[in-house]
N, C-alpha and C. Protein backbone atom coordinates (compact mmCIF):
# COMPACT_ATOMS: atom_id res chain seq x y z
N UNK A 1 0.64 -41.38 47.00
CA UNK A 1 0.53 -42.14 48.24
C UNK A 1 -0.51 -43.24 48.06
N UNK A 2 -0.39 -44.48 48.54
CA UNK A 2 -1.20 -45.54 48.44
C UNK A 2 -2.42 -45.47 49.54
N UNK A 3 -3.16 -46.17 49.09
CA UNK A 3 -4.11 -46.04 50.28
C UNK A 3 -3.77 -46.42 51.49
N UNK A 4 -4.49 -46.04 52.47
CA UNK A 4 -3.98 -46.46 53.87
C UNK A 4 -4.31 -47.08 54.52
N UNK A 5 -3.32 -48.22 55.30
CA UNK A 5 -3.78 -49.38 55.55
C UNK A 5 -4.57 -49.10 56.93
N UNK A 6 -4.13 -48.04 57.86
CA UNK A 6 -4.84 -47.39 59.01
C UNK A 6 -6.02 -47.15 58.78
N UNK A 7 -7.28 -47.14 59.70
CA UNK A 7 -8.55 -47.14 59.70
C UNK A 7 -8.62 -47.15 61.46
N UNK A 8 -9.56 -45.89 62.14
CA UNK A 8 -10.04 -45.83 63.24
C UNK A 8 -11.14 -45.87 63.23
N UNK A 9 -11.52 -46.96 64.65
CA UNK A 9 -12.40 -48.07 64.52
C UNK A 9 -13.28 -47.25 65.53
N UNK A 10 -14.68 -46.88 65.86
CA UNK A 10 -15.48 -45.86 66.69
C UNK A 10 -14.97 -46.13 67.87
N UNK A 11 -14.07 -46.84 68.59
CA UNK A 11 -13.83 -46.47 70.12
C UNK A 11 -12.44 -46.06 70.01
N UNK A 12 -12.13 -45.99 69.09
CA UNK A 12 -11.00 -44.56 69.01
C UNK A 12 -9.17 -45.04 68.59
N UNK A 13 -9.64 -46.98 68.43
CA UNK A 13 -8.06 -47.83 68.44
C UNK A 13 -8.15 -48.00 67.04
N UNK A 14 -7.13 -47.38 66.58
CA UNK A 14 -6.86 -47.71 65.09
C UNK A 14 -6.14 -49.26 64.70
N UNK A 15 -6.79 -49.65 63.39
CA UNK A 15 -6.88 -50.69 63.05
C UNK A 15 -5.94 -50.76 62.00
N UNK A 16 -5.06 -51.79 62.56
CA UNK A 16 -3.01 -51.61 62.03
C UNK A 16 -2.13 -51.19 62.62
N UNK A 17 -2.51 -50.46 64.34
CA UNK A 17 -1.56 -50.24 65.23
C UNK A 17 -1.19 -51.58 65.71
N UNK A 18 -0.14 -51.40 66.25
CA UNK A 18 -0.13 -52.33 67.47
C UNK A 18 -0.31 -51.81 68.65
N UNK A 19 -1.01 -52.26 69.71
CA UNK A 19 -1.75 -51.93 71.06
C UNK A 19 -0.74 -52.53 72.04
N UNK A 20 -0.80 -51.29 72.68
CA UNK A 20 0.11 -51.65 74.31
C UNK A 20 -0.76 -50.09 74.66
N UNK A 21 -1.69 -50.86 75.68
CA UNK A 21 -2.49 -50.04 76.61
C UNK A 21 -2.17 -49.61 77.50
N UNK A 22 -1.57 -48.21 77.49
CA UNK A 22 -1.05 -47.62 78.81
C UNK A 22 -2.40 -47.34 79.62
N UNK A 23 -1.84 -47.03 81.31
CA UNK A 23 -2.68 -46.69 81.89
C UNK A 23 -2.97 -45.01 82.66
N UNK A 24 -2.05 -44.59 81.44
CA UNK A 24 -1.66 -43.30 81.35
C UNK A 24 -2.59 -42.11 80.53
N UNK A 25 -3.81 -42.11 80.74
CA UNK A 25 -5.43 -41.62 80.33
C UNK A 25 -6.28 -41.27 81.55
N UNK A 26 -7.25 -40.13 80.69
CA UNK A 26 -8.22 -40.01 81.72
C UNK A 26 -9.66 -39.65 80.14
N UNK A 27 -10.69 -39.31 80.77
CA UNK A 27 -11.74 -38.84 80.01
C UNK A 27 -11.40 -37.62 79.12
N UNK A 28 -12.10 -37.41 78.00
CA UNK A 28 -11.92 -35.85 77.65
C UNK A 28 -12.86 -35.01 78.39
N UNK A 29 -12.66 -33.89 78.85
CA UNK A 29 -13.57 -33.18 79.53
C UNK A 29 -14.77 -32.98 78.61
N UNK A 30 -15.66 -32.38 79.10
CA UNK A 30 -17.19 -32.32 78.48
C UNK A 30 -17.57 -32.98 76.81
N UNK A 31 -17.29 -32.37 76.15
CA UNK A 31 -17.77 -32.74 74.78
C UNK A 31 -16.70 -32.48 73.83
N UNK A 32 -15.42 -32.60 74.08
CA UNK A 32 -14.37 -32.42 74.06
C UNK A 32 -14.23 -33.38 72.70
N UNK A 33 -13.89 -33.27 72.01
CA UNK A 33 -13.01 -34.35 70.62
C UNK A 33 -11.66 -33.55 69.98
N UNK A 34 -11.16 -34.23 69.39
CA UNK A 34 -9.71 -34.30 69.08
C UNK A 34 -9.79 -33.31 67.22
N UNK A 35 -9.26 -32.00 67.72
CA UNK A 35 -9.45 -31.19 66.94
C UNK A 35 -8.27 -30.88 66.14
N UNK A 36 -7.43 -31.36 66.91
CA UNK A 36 -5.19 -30.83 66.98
C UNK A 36 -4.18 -31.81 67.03
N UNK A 37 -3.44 -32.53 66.20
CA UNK A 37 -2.61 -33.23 66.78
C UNK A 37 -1.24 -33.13 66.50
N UNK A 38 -0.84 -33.43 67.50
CA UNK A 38 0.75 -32.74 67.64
C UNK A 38 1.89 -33.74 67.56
N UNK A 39 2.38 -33.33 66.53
CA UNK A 39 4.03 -34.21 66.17
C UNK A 39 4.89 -33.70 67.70
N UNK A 40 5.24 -35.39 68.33
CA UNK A 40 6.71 -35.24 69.18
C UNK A 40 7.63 -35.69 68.46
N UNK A 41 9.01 -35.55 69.31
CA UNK A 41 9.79 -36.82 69.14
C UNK A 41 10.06 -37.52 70.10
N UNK A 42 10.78 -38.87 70.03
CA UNK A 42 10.69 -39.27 71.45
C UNK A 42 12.60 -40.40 71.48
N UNK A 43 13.21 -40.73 72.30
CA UNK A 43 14.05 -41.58 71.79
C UNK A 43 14.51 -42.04 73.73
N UNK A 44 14.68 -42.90 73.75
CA UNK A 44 15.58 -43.56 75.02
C UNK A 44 16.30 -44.51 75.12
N UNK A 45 17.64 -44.19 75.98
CA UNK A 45 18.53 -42.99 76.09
C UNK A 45 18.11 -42.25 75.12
N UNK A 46 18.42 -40.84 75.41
CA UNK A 46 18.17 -39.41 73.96
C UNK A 46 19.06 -39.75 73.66
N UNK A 47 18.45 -39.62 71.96
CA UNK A 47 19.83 -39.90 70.65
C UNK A 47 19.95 -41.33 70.73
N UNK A 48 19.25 -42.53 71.08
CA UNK A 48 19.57 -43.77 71.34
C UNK A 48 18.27 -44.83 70.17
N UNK A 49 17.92 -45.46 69.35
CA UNK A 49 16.75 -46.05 68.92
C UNK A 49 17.07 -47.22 68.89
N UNK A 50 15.54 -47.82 69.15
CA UNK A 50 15.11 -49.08 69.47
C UNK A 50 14.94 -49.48 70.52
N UNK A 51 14.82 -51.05 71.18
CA UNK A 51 14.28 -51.19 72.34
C UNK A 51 13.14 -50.68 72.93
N UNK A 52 12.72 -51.00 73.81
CA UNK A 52 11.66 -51.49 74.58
C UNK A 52 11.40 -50.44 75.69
N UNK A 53 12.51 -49.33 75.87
CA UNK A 53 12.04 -48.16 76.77
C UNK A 53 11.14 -47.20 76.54
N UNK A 54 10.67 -46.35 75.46
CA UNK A 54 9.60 -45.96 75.12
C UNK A 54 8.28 -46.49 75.38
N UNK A 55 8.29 -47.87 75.15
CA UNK A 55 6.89 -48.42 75.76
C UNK A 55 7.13 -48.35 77.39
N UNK A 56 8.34 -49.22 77.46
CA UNK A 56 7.99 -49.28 79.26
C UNK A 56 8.14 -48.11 79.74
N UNK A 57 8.20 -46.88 79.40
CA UNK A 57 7.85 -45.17 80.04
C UNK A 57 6.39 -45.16 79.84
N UNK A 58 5.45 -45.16 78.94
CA UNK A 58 4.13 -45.15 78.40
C UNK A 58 3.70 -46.31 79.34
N UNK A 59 4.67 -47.23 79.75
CA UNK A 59 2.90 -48.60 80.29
C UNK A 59 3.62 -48.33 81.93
N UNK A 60 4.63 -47.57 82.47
CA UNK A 60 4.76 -47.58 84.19
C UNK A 60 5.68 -48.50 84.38
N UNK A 61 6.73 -49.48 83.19
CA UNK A 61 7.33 -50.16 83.68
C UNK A 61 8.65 -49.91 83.77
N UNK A 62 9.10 -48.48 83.51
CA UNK A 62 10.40 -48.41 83.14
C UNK A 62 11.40 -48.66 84.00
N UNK A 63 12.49 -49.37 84.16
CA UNK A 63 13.56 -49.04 84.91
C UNK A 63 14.05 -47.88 85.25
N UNK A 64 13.58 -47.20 85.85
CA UNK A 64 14.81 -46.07 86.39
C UNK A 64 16.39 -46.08 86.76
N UNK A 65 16.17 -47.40 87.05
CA UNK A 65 17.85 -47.27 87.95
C UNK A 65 18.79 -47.84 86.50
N UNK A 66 18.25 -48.39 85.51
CA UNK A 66 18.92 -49.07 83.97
C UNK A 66 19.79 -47.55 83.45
N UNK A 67 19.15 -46.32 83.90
CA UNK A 67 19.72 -45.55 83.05
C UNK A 67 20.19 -44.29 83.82
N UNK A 68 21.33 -43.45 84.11
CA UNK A 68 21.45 -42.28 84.56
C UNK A 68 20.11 -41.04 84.32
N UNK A 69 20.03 -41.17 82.75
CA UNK A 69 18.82 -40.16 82.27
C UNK A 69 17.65 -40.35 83.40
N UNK A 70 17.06 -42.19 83.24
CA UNK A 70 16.01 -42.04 83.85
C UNK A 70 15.92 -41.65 85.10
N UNK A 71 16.88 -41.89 85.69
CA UNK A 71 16.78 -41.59 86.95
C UNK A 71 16.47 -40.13 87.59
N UNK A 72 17.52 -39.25 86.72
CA UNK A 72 17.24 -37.85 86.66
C UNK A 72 16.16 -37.53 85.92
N UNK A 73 15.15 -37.61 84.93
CA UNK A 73 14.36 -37.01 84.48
C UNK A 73 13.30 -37.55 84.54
N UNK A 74 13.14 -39.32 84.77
CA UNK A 74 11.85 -39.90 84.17
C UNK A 74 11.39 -40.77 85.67
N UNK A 75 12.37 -40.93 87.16
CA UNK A 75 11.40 -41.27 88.08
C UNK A 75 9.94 -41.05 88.42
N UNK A 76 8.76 -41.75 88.44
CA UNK A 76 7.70 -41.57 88.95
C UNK A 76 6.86 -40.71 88.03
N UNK A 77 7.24 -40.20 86.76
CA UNK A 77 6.63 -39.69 85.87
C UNK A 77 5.84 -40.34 85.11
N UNK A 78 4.63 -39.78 85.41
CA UNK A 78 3.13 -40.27 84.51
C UNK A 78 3.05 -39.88 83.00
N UNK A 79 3.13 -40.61 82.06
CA UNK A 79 2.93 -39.65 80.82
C UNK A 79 2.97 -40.59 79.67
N UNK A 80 2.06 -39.91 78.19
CA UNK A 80 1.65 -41.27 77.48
C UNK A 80 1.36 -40.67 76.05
N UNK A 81 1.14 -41.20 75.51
CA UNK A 81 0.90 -40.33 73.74
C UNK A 81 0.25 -41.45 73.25
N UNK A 82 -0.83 -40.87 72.21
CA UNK A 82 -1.61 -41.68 71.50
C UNK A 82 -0.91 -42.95 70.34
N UNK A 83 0.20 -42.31 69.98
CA UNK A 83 0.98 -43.10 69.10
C UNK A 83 2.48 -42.97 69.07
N UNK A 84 3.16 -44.06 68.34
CA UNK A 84 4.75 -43.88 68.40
C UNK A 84 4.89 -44.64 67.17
N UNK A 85 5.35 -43.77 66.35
CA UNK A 85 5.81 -44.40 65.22
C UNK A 85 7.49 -44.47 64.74
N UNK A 86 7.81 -45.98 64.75
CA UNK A 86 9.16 -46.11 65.26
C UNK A 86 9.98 -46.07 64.06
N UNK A 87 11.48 -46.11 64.11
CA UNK A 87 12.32 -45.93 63.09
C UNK A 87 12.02 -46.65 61.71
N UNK A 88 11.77 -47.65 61.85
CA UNK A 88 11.14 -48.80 60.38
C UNK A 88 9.86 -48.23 60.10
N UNK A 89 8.93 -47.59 60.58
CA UNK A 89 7.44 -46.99 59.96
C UNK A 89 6.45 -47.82 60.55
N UNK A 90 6.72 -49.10 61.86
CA UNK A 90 5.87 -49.22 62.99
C UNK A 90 5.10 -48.71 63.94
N UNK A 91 4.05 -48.90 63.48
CA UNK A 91 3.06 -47.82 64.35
C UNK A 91 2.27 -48.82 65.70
N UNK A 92 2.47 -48.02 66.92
CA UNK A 92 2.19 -48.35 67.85
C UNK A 92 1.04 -47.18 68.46
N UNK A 93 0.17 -47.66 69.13
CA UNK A 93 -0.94 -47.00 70.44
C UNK A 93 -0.92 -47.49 71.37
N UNK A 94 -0.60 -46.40 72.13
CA UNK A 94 -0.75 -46.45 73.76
C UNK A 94 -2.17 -45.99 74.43
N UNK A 95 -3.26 -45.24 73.52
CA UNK A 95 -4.60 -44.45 74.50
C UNK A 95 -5.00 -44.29 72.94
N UNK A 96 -6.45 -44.68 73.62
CA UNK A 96 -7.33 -44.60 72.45
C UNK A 96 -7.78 -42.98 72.35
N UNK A 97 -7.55 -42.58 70.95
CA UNK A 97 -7.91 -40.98 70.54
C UNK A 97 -9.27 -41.08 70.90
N UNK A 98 -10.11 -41.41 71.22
CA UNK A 98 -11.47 -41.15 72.18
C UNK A 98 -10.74 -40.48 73.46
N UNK A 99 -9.74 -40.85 73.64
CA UNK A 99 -9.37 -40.98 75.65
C UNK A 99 -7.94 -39.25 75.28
N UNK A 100 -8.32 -39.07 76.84
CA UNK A 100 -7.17 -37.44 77.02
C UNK A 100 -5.72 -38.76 77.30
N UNK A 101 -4.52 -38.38 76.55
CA UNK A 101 -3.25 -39.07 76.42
C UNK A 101 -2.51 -37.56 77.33
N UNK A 102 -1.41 -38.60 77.89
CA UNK A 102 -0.71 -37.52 78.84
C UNK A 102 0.42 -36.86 77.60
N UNK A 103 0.42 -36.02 76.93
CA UNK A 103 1.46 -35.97 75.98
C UNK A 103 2.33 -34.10 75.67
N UNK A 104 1.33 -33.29 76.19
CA UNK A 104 1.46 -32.25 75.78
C UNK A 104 1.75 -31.13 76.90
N UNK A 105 1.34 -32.05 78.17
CA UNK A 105 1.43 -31.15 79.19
C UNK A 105 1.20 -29.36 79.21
N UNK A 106 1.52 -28.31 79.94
CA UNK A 106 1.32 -26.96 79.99
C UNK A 106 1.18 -26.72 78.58
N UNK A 107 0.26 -26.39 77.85
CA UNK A 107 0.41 -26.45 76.49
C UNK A 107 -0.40 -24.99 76.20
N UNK A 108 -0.49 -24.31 74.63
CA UNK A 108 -1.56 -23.58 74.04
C UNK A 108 -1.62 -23.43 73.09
N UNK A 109 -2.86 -23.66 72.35
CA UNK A 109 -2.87 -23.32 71.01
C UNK A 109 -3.90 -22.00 70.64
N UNK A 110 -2.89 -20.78 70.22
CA UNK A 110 -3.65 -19.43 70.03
C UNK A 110 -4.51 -19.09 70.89
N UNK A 111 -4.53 -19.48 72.15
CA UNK A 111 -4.89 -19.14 73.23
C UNK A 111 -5.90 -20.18 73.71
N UNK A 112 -6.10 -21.15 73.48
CA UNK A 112 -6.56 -21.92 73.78
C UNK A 112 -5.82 -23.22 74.74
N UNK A 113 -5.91 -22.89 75.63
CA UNK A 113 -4.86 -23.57 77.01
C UNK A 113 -4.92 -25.08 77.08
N UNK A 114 -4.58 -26.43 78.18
CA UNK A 114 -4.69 -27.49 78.03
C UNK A 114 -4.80 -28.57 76.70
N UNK A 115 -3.87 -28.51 76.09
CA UNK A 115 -4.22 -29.33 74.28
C UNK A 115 -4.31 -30.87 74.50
N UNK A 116 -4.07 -31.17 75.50
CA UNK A 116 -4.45 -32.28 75.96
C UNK A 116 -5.83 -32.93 75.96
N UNK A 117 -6.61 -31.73 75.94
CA UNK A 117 -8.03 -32.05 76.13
C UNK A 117 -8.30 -32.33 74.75
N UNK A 118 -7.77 -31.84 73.78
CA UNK A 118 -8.18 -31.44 72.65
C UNK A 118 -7.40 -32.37 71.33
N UNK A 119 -6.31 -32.76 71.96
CA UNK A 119 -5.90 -33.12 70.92
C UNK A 119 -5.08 -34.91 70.87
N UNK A 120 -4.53 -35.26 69.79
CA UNK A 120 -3.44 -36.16 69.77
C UNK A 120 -2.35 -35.94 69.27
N UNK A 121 -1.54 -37.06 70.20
CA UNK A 121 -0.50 -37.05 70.49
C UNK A 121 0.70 -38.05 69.43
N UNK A 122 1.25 -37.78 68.76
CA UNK A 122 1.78 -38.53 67.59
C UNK A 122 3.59 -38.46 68.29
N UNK A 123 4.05 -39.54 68.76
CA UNK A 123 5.42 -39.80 68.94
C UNK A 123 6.53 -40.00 67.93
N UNK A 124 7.08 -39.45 67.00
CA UNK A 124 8.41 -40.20 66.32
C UNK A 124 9.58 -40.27 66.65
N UNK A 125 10.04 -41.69 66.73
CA UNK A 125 11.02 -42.25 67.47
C UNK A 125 12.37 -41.64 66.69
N UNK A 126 13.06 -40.51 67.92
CA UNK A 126 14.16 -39.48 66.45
C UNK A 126 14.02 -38.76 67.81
N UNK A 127 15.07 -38.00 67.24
CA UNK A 127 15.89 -36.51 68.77
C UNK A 127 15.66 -35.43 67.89
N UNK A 128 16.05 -34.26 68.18
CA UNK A 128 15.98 -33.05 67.55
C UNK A 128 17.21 -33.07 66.63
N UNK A 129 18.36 -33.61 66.75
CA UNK A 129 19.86 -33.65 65.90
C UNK A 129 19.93 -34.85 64.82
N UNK A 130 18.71 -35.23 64.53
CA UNK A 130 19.11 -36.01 63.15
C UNK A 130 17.56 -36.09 62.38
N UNK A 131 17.82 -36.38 61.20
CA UNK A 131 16.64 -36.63 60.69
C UNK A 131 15.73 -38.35 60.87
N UNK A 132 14.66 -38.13 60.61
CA UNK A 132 13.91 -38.76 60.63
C UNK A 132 13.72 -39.72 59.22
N UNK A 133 13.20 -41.46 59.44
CA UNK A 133 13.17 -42.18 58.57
C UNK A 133 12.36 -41.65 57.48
N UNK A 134 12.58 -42.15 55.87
CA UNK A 134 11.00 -42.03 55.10
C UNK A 134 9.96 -43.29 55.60
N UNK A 135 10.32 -44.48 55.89
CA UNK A 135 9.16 -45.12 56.45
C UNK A 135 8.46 -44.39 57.74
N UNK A 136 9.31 -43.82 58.16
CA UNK A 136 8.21 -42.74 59.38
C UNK A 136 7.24 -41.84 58.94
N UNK A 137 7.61 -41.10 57.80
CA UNK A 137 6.94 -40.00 56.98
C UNK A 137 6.07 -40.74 56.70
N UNK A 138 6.03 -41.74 55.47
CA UNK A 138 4.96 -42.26 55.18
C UNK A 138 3.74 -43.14 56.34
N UNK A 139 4.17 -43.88 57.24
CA UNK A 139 3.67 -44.01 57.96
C UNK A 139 2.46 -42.42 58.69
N UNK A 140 3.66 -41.91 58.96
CA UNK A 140 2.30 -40.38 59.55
C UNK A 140 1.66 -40.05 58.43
N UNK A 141 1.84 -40.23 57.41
CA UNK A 141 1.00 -39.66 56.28
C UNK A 141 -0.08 -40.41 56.70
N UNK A 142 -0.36 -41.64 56.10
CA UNK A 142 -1.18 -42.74 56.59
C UNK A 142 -2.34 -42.08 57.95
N UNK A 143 -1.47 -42.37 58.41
CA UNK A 143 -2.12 -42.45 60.25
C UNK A 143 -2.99 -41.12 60.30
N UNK A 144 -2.45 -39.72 59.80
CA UNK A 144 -2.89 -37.96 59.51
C UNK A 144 -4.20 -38.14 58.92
N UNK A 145 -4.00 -38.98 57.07
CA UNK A 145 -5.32 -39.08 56.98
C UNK A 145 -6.42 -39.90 57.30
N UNK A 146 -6.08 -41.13 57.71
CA UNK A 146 -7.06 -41.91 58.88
C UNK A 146 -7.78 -40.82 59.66
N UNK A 147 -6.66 -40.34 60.67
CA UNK A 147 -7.09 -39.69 61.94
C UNK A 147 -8.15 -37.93 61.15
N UNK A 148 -7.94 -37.78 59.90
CA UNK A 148 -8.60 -36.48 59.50
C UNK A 148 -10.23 -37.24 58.85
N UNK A 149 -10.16 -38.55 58.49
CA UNK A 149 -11.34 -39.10 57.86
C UNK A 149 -12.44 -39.63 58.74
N UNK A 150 -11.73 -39.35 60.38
CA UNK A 150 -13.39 -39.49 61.55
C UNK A 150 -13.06 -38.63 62.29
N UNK A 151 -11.99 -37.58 62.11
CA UNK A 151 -12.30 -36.63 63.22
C UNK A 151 -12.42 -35.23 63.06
N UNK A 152 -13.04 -34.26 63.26
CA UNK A 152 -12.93 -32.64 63.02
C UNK A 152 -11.49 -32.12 63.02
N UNK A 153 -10.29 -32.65 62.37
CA UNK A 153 -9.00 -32.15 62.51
C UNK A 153 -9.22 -31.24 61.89
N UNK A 154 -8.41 -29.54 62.47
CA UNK A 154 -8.52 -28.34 62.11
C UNK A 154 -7.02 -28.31 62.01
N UNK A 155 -6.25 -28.40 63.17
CA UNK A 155 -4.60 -28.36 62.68
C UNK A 155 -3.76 -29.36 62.97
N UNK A 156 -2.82 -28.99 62.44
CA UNK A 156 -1.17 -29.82 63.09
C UNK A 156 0.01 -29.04 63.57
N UNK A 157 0.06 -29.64 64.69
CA UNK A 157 1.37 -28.44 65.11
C UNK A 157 2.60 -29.77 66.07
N UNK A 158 3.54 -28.79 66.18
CA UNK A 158 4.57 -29.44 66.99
C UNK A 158 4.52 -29.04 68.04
N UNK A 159 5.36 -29.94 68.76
CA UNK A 159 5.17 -30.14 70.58
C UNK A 159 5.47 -28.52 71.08
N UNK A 160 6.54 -28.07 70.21
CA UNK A 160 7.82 -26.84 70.15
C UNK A 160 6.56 -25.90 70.11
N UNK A 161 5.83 -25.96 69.16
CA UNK A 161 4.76 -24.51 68.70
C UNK A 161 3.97 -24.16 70.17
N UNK A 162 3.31 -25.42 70.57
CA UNK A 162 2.19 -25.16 71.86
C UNK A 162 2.30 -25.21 72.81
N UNK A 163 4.24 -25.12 73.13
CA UNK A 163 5.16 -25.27 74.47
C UNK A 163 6.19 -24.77 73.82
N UNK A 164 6.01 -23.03 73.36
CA UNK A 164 7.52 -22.85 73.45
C UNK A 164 8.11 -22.56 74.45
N UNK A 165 9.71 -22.62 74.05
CA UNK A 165 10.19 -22.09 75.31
C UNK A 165 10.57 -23.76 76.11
N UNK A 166 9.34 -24.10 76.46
CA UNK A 166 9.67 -25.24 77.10
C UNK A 166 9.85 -26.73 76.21
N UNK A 167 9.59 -27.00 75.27
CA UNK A 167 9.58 -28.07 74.47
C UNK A 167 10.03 -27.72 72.89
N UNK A 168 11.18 -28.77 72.67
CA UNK A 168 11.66 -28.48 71.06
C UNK A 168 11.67 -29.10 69.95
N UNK A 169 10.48 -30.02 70.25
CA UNK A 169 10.70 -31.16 69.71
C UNK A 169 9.38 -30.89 68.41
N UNK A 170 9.06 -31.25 67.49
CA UNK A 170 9.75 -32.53 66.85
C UNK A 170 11.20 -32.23 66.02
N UNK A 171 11.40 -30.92 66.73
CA UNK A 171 13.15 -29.91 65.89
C UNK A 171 13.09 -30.28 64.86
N UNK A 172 14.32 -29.30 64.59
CA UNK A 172 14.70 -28.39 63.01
C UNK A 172 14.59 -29.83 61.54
N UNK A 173 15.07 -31.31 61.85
CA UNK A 173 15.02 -32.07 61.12
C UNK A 173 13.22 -32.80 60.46
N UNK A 174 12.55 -32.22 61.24
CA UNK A 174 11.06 -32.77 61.05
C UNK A 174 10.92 -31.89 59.48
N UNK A 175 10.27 -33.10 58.80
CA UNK A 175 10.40 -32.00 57.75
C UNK A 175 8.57 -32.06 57.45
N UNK A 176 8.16 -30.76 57.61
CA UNK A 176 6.50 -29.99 57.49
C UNK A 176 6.42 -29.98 55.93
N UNK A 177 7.19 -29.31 55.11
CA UNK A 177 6.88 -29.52 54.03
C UNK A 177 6.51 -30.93 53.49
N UNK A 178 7.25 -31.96 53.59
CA UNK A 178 6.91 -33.37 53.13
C UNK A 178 5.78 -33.93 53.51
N UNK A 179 5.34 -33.49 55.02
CA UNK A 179 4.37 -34.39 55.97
C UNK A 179 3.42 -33.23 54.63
N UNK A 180 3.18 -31.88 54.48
CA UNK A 180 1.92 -31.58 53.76
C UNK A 180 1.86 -32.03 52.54
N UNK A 181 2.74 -32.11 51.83
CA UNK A 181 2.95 -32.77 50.60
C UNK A 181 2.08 -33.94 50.78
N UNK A 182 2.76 -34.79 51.53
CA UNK A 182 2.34 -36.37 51.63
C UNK A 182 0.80 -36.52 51.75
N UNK A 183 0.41 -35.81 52.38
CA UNK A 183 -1.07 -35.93 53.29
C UNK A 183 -1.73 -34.91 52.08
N UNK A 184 -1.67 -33.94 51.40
CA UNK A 184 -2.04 -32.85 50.51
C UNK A 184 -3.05 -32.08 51.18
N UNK A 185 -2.51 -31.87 51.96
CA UNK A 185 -3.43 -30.90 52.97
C UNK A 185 -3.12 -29.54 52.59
N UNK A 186 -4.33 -28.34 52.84
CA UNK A 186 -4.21 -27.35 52.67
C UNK A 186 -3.66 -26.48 53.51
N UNK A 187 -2.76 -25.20 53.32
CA UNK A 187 -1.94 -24.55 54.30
C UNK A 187 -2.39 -24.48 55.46
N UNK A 188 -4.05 -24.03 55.86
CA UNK A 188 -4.64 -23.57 56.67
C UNK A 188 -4.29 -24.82 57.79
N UNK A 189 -4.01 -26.37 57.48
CA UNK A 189 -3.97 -27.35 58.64
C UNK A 189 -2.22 -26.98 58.82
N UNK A 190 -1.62 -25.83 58.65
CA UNK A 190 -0.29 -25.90 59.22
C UNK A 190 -0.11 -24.30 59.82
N UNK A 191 -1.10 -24.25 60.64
CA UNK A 191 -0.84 -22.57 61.52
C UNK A 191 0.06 -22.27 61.39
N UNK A 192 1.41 -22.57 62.33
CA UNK A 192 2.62 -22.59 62.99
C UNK A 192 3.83 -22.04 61.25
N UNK A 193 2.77 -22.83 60.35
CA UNK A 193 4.38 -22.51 59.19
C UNK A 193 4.10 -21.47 58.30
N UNK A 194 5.03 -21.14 58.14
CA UNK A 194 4.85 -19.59 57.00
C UNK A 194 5.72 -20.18 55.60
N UNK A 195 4.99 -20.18 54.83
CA UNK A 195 5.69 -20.48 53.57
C UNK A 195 5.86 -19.04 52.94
């Protein structure tokens, strides 16, 4: 892996994203820093890539009435993730990893409730029924060890692990082996997998 062109800058906006500042944040509670971050997936329409709806859900501008989905699932819904890294290996931020990102909702990790407080939020633009780009892989490689070289990262988990039951994402096509490969991280940053 080449070095990485990502670098987070002390107020928490990594340097090589592109910035679209949602207003979809609040503080971390007390002394709170980003210990966990969690692979989604994300796509609109589901099963649909590209365009401009993913951001306008993250910045409050979305059309609702453009889409049947939105209308049924995404009216008036607040919600935001630290990053989205899109089909070509474009990396975008919406909330600076200093700041709580709306991404994880009812969440737990080994009993540790709210991961929101705790963690970031990593978007890849992909559904649960297909695989994912290699410019995406490499891209999160990148971005994993940035985000492990200023912050106390202890794990990585999926949306699916700390919401089961209710969330399935980054599904069966995310491939964990490659992301540890890539990053050469030791088992212990992958709780959730049993080799």
């Amino acid at each position: 892996m080449s070095a990485a062109p990502f670098a987070v800058e002390p107020d928490g906006w990594v340097r090589g994203a592109h910035v679209l500042a949602s207003p979809n944040f609040e503080a971390r509670p007390g002394q709170a820093v980003p210990t966990l971050i969690v692979i989604h997936n994300i796509s609109l329409p589901p099963g649909e890539f590209g365009g401009a709806a993913i951001a306008d859900l993250f910045l409050n501008r979305l059309d609702c009435d453009a889409h049947p989905y939105y209308d049924r699932h995404l009216r008036g819904l607040r919600v935001s993730s630290h990053f989205v890294i899109r089909r070509d290996g474009a990396l975008e931020q919406f909330v600076s990893c200093a700041e709580r990102a709306w991404h994880a909702g009812v969440s737990n990790f080994f009993g540790r409730e709210r991961c929101n407080d705790f963690s970031i939020g990593i978007e890849l633009e992909g559904a649960d029924a297909c695989p994912f780009e290699p410019a995406q892989y490499g891209t999160l490689a990148e971005l994993v060890t940035a985000l492990l070289a200023h912050y106390p990262i202890e794990a990585l988990a999926g949306h699916s692990d700390i919401a089961p039951g209710r969330k399935t994402d980054p599904g069966p096509y995310f491939d964990w082996a490659r992301l540890q490969r890539d990053t050469a991280l030791a088992d212990r940053y992958f709780p959730y997998r049993r080799t």
